[in-house]
Protein backbone atom coordinates (compact mmCIF):
# COMPACT_ATOMS: atom_id res chain seq x y z
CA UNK A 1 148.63 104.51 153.12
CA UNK A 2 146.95 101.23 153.53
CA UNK A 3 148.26 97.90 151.72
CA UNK A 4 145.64 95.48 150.67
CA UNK A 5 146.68 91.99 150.24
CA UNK A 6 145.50 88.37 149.53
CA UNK A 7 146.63 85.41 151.18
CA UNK A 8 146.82 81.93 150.14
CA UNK A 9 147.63 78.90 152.86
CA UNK A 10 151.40 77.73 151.81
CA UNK A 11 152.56 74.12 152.17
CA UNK A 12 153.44 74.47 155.80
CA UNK A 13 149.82 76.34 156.84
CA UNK A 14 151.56 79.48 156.53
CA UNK A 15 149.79 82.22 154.72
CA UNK A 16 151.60 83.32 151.17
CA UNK A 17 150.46 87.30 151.18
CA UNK A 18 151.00 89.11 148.14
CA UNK A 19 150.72 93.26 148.72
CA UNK A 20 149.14 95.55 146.11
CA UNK A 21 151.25 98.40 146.63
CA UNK A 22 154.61 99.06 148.19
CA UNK A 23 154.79 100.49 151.70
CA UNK A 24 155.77 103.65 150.36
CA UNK A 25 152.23 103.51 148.19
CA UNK A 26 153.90 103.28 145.22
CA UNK A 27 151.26 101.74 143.05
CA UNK A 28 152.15 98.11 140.86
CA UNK A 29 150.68 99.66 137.87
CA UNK A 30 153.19 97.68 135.40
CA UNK A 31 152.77 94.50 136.41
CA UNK A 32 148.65 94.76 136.19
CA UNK A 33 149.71 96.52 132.76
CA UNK A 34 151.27 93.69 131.84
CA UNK A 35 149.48 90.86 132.84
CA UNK A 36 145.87 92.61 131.03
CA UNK A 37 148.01 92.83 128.13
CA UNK A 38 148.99 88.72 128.53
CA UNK A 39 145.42 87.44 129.74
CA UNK A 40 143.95 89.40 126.71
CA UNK A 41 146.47 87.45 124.65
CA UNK A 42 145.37 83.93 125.81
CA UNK A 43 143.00 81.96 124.04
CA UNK A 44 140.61 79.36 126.08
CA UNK A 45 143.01 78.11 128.81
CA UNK A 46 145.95 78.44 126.57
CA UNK A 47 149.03 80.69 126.41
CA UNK A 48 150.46 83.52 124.55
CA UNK A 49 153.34 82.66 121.87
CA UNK A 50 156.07 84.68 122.10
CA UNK A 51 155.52 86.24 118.85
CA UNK A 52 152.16 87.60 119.61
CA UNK A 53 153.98 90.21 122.35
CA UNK A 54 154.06 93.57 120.57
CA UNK A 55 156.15 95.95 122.14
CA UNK A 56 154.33 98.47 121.04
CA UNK A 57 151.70 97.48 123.44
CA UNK A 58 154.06 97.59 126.28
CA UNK A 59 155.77 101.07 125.52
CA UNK A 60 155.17 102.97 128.92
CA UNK A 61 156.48 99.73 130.78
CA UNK A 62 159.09 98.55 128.92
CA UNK A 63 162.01 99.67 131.11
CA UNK A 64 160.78 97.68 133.49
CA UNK A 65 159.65 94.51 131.09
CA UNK A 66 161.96 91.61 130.24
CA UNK A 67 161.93 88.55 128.13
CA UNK A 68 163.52 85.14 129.19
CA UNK A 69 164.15 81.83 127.22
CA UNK A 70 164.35 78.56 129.13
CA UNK A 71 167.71 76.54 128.47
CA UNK A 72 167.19 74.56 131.36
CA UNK A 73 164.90 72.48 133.81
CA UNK A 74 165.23 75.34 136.35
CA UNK A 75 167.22 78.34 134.61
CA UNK A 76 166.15 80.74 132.17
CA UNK A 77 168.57 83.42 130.43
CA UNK A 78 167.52 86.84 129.25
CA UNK A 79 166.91 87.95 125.91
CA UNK A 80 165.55 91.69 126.60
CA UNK A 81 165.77 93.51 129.07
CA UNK A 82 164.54 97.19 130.17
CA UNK A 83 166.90 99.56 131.54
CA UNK A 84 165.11 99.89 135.34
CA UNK A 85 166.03 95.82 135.45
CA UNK A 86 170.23 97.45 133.90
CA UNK A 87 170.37 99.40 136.25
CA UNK A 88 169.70 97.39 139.22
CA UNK A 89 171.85 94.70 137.92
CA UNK A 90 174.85 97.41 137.03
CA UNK A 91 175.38 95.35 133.56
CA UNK A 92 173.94 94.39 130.41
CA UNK A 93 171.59 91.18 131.16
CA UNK A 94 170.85 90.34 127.78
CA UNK A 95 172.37 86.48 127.73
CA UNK A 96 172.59 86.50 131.78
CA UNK A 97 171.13 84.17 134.04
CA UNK A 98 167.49 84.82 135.49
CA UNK A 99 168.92 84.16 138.58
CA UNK A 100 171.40 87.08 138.27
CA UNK A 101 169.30 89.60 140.30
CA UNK A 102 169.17 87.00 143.03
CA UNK A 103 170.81 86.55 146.02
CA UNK A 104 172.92 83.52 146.57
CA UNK A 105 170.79 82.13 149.14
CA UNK A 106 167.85 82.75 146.46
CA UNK A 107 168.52 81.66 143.50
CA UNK A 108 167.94 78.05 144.35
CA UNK A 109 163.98 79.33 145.04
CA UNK A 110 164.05 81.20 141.59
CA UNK A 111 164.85 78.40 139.49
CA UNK A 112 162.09 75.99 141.28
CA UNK A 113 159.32 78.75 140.54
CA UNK A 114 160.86 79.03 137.04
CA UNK A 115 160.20 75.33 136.71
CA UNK A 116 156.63 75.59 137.66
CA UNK A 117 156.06 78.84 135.50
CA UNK A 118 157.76 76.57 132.26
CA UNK A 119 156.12 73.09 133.51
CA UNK A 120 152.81 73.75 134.72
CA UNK A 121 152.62 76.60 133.16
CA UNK A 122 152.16 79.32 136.07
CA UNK A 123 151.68 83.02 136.51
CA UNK A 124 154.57 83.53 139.11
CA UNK A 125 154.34 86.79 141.77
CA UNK A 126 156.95 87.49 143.99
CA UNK A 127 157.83 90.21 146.82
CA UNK A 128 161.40 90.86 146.75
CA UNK A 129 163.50 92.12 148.82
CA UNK A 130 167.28 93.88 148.98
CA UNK A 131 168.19 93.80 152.69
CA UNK A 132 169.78 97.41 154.11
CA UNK A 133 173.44 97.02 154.30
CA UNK A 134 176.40 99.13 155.53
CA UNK A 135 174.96 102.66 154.48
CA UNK A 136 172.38 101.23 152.26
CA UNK A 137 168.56 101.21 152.48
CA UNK A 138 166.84 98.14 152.06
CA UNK A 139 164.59 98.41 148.88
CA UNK A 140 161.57 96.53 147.69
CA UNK A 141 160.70 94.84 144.88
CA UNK A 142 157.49 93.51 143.18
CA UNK A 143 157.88 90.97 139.72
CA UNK A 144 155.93 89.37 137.71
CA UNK A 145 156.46 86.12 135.45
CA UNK A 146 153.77 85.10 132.99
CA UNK A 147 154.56 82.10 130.52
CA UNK A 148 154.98 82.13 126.78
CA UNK A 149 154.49 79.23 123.79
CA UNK A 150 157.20 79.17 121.19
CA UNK A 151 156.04 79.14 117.31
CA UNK A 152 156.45 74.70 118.06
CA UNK A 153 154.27 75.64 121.10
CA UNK A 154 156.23 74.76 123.88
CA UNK A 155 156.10 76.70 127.18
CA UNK A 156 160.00 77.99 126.63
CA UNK A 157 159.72 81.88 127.21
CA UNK A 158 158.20 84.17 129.39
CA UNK A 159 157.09 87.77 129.39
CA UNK A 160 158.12 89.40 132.84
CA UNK A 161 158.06 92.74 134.85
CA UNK A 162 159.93 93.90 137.78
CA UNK A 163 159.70 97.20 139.73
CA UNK A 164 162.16 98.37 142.73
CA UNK A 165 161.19 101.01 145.18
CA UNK A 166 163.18 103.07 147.36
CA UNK A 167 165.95 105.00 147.92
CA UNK A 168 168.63 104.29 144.84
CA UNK A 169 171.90 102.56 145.62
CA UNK A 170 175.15 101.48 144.26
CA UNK A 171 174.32 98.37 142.08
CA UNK A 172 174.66 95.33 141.42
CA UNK A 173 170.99 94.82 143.88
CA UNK A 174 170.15 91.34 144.35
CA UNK A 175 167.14 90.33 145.64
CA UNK A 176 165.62 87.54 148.06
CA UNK A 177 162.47 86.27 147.85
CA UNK A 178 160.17 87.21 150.52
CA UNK A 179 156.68 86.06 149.18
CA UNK A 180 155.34 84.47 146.04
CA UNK A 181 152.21 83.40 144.51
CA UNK A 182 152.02 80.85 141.59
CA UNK A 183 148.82 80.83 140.14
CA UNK A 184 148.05 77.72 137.53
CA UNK A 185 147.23 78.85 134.04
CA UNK A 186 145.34 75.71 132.85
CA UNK A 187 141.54 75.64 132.30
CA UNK A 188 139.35 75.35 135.19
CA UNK A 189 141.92 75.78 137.88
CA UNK A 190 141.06 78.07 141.02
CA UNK A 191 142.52 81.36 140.18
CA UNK A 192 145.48 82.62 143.31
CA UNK A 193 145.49 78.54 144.35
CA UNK A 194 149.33 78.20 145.23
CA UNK A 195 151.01 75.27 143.28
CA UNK A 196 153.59 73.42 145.35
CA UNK A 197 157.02 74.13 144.98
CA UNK A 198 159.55 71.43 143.97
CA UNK A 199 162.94 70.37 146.26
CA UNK A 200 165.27 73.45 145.36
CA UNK A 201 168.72 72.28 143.40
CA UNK A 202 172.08 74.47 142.24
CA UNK A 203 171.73 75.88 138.23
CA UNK A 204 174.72 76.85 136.80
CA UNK A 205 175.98 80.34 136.25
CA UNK A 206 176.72 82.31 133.08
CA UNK A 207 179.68 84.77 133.16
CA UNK A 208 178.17 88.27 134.15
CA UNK A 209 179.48 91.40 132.12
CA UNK A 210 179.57 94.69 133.55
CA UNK A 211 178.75 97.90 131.27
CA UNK A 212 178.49 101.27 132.26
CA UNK A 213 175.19 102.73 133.24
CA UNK A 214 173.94 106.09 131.31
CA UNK A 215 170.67 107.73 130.84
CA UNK A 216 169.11 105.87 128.07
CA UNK A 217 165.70 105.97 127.22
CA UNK A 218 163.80 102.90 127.96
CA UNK A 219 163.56 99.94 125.72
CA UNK A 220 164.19 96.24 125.51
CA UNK A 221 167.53 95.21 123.93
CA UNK A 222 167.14 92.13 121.22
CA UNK A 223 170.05 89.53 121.86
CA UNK A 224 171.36 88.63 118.19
């Protein structure tokens, strides 16, 4: 099947190319679910609070839906989670780093587009991938980050998606980042124009916490 893209020059005159299906032809159905719901939330130019998400609105995507609170410049924990996203990760994420499903060499990259989803605020894309390893297929990845106003209305949460696609594995998967697209959210602004990414720097880890993985229907867990 044919991918479609759109490409965007990057800082360097490279092209940033974001796919609209996986090569398998998988469509990306939940993360244009998701971001209809979200840009039918926003008011002129603004964005979403958090409490105006209804999950109810997100039922046949939530297992792959998650919501993250900033707690730093560049790091973001979550506080729900669907159970594609547990059991990728092999463990309860609720209270984990964002960064969690990255590689090492990644995460630095995931916190600076974190920043600009938090700061700017942003609509983040990314093409992930999990390389093929010692008897395991590489698998693909699509996610989407779009940002969210506390009740005070600062830009401190955000509503995201993530789909994986291919042949399952033994988890934990982490991901690198092989393409993104950061599209600005304020009034006026070109919509796909790449924002600049800032000079990556090290966030700190929270202790990860394996659980088992069973067949659970999906839904987002609540941290209390």
């Amino acid at each position: 099947m044919r991918q479609t893209s759109q490409g965007q020059p990057g800082r360097n005159g490279d092209k940033i190319v974001v796919l609209d299906r996986f090569r398998s032809g998988r469509s990306l159905s939940p993360l244009r679910q998701a971001e209809a719901y979200w840009l039918a939330l926003c008011g002129a130019g603004g964005v979403p609070r958090r409490s105006q998400v209804d999950p109810r609105a997100l039922d046949n995507i939530l297992t792959y839906s998650f919501i993250l609170e900033r707690v730093a410049r560049r790091a973001a924990r979550f506080r729900l989670a669907g159970d594609h996203l547990t059991d990728l990760a092999g463990m309860e994420l609720r209270g984990t780093l964002f960064t969690a499903l990255f590689t090492e060499g990644a995460r630095a990259q995931a916190g600076a587009i974190l920043q600009r989803v938090f700061a700017a605020p942003a609509v983040a894309e990314l093409r992930l991938n999990a390389p093929a390893g010692a008897g395991s297929p590489e698998i693909e990845g699509r996610m989407l980050l779009l940002p969210l106003a506390t009740e005070h209305g600062e830009i401190a949460r955000a509503l995201g998606v993530l789909v994986a696609d291919g042949i399952p594995r033994t988890p934990p998967i982490r991901f690198d980042i092989a393409n993104r697209l950061l599209r600005p959210v304020t009034s006026g602004a070109t919509p796909g124009a790449p924002l600049p990414l800032p000079a990556p720097c090290p966030v700190e880890e929270f202790a990860e916490v394996r659980s088992e993985i069973g067949g659970r229907p999906p839904h987002l867990r609540l941290v209390t």
